[in-house]
N, C-alpha and C. Protein backbone atom coordinates (compact mmCIF):
# COMPACT_ATOMS: atom_id res chain seq x y z
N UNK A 1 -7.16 2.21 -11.26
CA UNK A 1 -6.18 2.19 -10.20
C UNK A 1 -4.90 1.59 -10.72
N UNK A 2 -4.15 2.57 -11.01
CA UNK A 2 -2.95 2.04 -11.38
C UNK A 2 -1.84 2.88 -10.87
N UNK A 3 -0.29 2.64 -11.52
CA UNK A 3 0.84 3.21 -11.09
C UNK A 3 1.86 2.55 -10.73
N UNK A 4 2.72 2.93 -10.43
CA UNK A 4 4.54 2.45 -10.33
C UNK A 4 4.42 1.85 -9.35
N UNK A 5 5.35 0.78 -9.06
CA UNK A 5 5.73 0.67 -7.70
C UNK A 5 5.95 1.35 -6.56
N UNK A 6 6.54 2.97 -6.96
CA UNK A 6 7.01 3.65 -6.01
C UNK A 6 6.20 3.63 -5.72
N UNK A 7 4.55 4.39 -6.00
CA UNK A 7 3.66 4.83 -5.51
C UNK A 7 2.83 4.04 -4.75
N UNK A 8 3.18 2.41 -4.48
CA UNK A 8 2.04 1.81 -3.75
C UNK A 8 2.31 2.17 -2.12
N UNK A 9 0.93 2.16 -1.69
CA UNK A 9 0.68 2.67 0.25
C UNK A 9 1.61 1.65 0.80
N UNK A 10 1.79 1.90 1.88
CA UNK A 10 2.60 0.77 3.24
C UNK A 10 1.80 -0.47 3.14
N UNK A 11 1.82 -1.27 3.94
CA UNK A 11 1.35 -2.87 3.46
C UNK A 11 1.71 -3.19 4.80
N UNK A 12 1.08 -4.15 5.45
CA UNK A 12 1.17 -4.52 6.52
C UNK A 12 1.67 -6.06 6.24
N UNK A 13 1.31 -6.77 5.72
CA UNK A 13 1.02 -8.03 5.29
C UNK A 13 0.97 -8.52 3.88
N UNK A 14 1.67 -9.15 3.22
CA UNK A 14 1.95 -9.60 1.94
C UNK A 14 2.32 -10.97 1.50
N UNK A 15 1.31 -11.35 0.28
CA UNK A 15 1.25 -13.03 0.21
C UNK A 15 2.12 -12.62 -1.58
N UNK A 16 2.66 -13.95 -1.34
CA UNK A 16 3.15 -14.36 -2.81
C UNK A 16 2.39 -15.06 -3.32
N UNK A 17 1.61 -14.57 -3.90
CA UNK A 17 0.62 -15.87 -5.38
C UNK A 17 1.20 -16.31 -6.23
N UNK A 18 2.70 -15.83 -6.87
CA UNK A 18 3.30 -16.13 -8.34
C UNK A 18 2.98 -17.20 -8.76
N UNK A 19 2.85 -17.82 -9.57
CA UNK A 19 2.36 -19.08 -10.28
C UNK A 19 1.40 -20.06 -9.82
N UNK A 20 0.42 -19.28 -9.25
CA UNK A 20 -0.80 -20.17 -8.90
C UNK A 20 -1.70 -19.37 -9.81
N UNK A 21 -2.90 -19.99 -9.87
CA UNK A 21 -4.15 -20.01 -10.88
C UNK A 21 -5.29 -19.73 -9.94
N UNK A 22 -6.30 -18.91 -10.39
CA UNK A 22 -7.58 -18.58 -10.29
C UNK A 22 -7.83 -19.94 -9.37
N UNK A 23 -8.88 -19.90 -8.27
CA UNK A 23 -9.28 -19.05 -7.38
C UNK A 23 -7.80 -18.78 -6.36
N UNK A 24 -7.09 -19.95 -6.25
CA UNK A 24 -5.97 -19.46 -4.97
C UNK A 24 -5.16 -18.49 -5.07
N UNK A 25 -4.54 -16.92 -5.89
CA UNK A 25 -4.42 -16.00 -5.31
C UNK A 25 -5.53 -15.50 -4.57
N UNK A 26 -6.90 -15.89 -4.55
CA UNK A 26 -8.12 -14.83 -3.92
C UNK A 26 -7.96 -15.57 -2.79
N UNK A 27 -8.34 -16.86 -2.81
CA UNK A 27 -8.32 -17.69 -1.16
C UNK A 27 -7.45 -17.20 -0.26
N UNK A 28 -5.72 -17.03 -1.02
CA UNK A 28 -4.91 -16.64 -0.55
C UNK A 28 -5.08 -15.03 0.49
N UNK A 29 -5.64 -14.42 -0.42
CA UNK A 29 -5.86 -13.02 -0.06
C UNK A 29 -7.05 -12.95 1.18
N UNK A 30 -8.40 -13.53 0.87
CA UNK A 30 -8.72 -13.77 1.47
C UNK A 30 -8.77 -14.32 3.01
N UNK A 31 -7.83 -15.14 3.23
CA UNK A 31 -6.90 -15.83 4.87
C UNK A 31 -6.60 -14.70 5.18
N UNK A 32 -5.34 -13.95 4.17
CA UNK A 32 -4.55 -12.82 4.97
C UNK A 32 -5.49 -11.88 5.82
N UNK A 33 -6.20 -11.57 4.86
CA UNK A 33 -7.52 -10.14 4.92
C UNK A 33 -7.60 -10.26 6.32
N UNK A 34 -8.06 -11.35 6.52
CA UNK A 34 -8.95 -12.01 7.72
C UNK A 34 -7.89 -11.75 9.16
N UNK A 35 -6.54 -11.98 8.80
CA UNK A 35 -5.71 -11.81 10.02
C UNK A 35 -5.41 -10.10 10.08
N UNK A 36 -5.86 -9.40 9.38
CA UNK A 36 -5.26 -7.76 9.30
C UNK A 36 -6.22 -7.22 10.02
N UNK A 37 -5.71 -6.09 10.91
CA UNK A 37 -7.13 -4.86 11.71
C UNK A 37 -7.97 -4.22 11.01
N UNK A 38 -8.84 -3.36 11.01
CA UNK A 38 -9.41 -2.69 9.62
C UNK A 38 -8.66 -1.54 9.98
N UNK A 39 -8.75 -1.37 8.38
CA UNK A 39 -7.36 0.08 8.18
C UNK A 39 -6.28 -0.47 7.37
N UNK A 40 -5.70 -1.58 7.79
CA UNK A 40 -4.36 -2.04 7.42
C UNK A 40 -4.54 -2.96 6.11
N UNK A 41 -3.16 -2.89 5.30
CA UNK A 41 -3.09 -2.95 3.85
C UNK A 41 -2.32 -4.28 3.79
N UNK A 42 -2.92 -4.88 2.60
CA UNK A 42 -2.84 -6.43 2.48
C UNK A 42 -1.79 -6.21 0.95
N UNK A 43 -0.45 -6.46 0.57
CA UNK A 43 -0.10 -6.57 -0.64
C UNK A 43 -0.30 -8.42 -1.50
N UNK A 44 -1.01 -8.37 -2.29
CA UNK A 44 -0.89 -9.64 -3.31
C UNK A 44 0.11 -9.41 -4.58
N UNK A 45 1.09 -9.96 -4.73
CA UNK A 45 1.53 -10.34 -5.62
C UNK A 45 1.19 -12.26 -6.30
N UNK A 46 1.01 -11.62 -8.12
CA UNK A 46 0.41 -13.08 -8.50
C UNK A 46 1.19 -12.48 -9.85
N UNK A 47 1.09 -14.10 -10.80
CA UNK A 47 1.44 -13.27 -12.26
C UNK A 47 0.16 -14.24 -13.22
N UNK A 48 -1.20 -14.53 -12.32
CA UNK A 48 -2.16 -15.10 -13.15
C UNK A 48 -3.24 -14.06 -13.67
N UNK A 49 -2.87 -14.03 -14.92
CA UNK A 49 -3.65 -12.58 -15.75
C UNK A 49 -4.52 -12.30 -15.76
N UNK A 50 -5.37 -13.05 -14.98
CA UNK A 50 -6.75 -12.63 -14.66
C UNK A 50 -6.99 -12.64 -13.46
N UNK A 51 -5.58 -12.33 -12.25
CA UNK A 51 -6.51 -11.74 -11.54
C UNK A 51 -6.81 -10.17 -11.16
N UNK A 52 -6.87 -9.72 -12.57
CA UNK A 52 -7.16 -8.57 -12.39
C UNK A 52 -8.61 -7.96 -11.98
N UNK A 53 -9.43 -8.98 -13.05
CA UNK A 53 -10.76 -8.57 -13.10
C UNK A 53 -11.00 -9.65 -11.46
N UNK A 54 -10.74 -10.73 -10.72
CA UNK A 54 -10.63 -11.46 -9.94
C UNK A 54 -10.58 -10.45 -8.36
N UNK A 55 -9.27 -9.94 -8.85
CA UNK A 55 -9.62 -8.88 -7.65
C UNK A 55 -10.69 -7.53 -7.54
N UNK A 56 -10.67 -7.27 -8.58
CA UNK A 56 -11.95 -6.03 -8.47
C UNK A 56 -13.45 -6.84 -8.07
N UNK A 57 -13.18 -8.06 -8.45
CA UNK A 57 -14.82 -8.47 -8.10
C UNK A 57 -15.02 -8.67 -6.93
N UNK A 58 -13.68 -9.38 -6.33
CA UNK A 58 -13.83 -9.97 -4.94
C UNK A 58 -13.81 -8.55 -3.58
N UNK A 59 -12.92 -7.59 -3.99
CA UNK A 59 -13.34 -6.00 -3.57
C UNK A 59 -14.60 -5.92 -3.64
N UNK A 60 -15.76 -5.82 -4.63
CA UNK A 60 -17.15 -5.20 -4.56
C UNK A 60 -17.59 -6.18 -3.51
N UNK A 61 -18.10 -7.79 -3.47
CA UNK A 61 -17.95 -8.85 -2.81
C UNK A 61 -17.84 -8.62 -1.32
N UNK A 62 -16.45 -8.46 -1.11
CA UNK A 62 -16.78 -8.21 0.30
C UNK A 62 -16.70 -6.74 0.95
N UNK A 63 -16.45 -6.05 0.11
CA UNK A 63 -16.12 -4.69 1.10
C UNK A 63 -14.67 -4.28 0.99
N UNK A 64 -13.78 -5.05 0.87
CA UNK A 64 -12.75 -4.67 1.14
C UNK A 64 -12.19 -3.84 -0.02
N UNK A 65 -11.08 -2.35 0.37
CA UNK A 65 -11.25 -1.94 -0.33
C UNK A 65 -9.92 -1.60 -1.40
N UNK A 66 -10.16 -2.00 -2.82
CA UNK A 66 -9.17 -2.35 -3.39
C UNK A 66 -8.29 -0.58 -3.80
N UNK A 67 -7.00 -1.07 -3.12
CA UNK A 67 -6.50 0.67 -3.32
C UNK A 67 -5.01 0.82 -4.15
N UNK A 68 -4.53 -0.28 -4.49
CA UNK A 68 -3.59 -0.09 -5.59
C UNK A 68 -4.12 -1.60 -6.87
N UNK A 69 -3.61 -1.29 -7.86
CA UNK A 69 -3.44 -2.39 -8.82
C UNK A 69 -1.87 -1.69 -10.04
N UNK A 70 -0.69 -2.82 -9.75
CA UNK A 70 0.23 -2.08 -10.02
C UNK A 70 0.60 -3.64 -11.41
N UNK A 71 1.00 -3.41 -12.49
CA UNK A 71 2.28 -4.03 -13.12
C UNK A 71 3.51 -4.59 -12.94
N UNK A 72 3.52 -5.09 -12.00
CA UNK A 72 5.33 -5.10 -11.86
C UNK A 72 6.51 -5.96 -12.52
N UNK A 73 7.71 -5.94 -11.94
CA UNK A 73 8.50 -6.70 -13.06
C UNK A 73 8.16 -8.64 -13.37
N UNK A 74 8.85 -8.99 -14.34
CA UNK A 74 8.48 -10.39 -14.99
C UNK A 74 6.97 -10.36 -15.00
N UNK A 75 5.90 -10.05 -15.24
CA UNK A 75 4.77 -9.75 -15.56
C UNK A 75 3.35 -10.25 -14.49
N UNK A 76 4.29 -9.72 -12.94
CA UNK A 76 4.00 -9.74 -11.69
C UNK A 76 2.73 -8.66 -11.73
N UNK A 77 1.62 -8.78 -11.15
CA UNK A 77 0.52 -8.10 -10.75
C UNK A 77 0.62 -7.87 -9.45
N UNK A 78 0.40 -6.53 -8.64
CA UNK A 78 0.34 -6.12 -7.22
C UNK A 78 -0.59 -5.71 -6.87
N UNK A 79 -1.41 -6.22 -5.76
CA UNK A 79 -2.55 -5.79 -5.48
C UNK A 79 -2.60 -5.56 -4.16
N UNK A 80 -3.35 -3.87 -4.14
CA UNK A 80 -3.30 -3.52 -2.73
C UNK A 80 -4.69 -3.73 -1.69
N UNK A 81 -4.71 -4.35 -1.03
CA UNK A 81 -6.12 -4.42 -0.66
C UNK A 81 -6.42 -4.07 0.58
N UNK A 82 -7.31 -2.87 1.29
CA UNK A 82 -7.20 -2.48 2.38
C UNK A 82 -8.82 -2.88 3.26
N UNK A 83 -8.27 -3.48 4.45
CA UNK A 83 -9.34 -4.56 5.41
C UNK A 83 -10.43 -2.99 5.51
């Protein structure tokens, strides 16, 4: 799951992780998740390099289902996660 920015879905709700460390972008994500309807898209931005494999695990985990993982600028990670 990858691709440009252009290409990520609508987002309802979006947390800034930038410079936090393993586990609190997930906690983070996690709270949001929790306030979204099912259907609706959660954006994480983080720039901690592991949470790549962090988010695919926590997707299998609970269900939720992970639908973008993007690159972005200053070596920002975007993660789309849909309730």
């Amino acid at each position: 799951m990858s691709g440009s920015e252009q290409s990520l879905p609508e987002f309802q709700l979006e947390v800034d992780a930038t410079g936090l460390k393993c586990p609190l972008p997930i906690l983070r994500a996690k709270k949001a998740l929790a306030q979204l309807e099912s259907g609706q898209v959660l954006k994480v931005i983080t720039t901690d390099p592991n949470a790549v494999r962090d988010f695919q695990a926590f997707a299998r985990q609970t269900g939720n289902a992970l639908v973008a993982q993007v690159s972005g600028a200053d070596s920002a990670l975007h993660f789309m996660a849909r309730r």
